[in-house]
Protein backbone atom coordinates (compact mmCIF):
# COMPACT_ATOMS: atom_id res chain seq x y z
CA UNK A 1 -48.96 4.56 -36.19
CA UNK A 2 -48.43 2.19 -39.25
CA UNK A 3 -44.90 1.53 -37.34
CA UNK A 4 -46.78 0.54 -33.91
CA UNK A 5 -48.98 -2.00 -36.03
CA UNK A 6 -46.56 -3.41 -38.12
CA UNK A 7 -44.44 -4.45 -35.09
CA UNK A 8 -47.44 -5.66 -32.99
CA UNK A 9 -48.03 -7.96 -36.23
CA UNK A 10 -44.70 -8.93 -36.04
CA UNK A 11 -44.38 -9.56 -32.45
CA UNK A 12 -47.50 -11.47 -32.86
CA UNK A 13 -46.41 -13.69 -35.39
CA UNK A 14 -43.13 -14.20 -33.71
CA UNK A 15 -45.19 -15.24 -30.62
CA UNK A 16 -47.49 -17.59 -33.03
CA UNK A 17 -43.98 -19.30 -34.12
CA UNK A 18 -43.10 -20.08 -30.66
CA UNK A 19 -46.37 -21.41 -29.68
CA UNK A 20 -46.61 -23.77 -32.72
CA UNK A 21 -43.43 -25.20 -32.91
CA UNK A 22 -43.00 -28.88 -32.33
CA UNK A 23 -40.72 -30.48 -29.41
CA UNK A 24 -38.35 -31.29 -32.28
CA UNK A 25 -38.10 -28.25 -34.26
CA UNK A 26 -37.43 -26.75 -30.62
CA UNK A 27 -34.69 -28.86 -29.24
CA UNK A 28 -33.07 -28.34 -32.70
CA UNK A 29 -33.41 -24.60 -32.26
CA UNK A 30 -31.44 -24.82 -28.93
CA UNK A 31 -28.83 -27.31 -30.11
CA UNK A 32 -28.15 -24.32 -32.46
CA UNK A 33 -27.22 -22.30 -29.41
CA UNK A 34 -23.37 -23.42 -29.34
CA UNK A 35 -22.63 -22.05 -33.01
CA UNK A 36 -23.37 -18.49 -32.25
CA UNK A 37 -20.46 -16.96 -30.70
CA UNK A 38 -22.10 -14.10 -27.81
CA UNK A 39 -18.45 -14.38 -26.08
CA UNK A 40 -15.74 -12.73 -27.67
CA UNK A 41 -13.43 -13.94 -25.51
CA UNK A 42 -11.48 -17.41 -26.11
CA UNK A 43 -10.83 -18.81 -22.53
CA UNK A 44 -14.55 -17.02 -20.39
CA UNK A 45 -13.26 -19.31 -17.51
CA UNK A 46 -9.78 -17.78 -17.27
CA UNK A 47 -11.29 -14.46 -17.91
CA UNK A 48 -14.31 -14.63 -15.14
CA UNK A 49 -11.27 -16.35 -12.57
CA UNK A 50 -9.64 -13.15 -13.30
CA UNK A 51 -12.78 -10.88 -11.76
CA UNK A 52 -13.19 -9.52 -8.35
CA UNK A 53 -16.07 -12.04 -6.29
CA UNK A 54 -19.22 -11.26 -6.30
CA UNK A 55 -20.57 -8.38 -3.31
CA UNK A 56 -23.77 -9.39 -2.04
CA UNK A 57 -23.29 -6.85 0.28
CA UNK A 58 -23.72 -4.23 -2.60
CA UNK A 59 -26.96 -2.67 -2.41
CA UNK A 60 -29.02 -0.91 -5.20
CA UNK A 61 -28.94 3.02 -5.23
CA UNK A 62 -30.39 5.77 -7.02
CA UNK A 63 -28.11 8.99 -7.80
CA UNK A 64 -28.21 11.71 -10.05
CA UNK A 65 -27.55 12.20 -13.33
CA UNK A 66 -23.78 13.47 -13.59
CA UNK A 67 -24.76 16.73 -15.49
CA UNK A 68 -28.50 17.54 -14.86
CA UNK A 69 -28.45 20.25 -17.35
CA UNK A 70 -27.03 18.14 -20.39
CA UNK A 71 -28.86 18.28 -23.79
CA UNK A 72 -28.81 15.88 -26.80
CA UNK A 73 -25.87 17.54 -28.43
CA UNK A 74 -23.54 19.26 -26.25
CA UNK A 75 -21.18 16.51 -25.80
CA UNK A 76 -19.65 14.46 -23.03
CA UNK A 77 -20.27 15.04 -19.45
CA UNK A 78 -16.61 14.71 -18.93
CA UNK A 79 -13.30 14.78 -20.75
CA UNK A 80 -13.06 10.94 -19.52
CA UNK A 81 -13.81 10.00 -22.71
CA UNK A 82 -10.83 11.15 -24.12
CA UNK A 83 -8.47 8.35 -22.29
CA UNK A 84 -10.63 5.74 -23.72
CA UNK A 85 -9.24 3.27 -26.32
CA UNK A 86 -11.32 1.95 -29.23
């Protein structure tokens, strides 16, 4: 329960943050936004030129889970896992 409250306080007071901050102080934030590195990747151009287009045909689909009797524990669905590279 204390958990619950302490992160509506802090959600809160993150909210109260936002809502207070000046024009300035928020235009600084976002000029901020270049500096932090979310793409790994050097060249994102070369590497989104490099994708398949886009399918708008593609429509969203619901299908079961691959193992519908897997528990927390008993590993992998598949030996897939195995080819994988880290």
């Amino acid at each position: 329960m204390f958990q619950v409250l302490a992160n509506v306080q802090i959600h809160n007071t993150t909210i109260n943050n936002l809502l207070t901050q000046t024009k300035e102080e928020e235009a600084k934030r976002f000029g901020l936004e270049n500096q932090v590195e979310r793409n790994p990747d050097p060249d994102f151009n070369k590497a989104e030129n490099e994708r398949p287009s886009f399918d708008f045909d593609l429509k969203w689909s619901y299908t079961q889970i691959p193992e519908k009797d897997w528990k927390v524990g008993s590993g992998a669905n598949n030996n897939d896992w195995k080819t994988m590279k880290n």
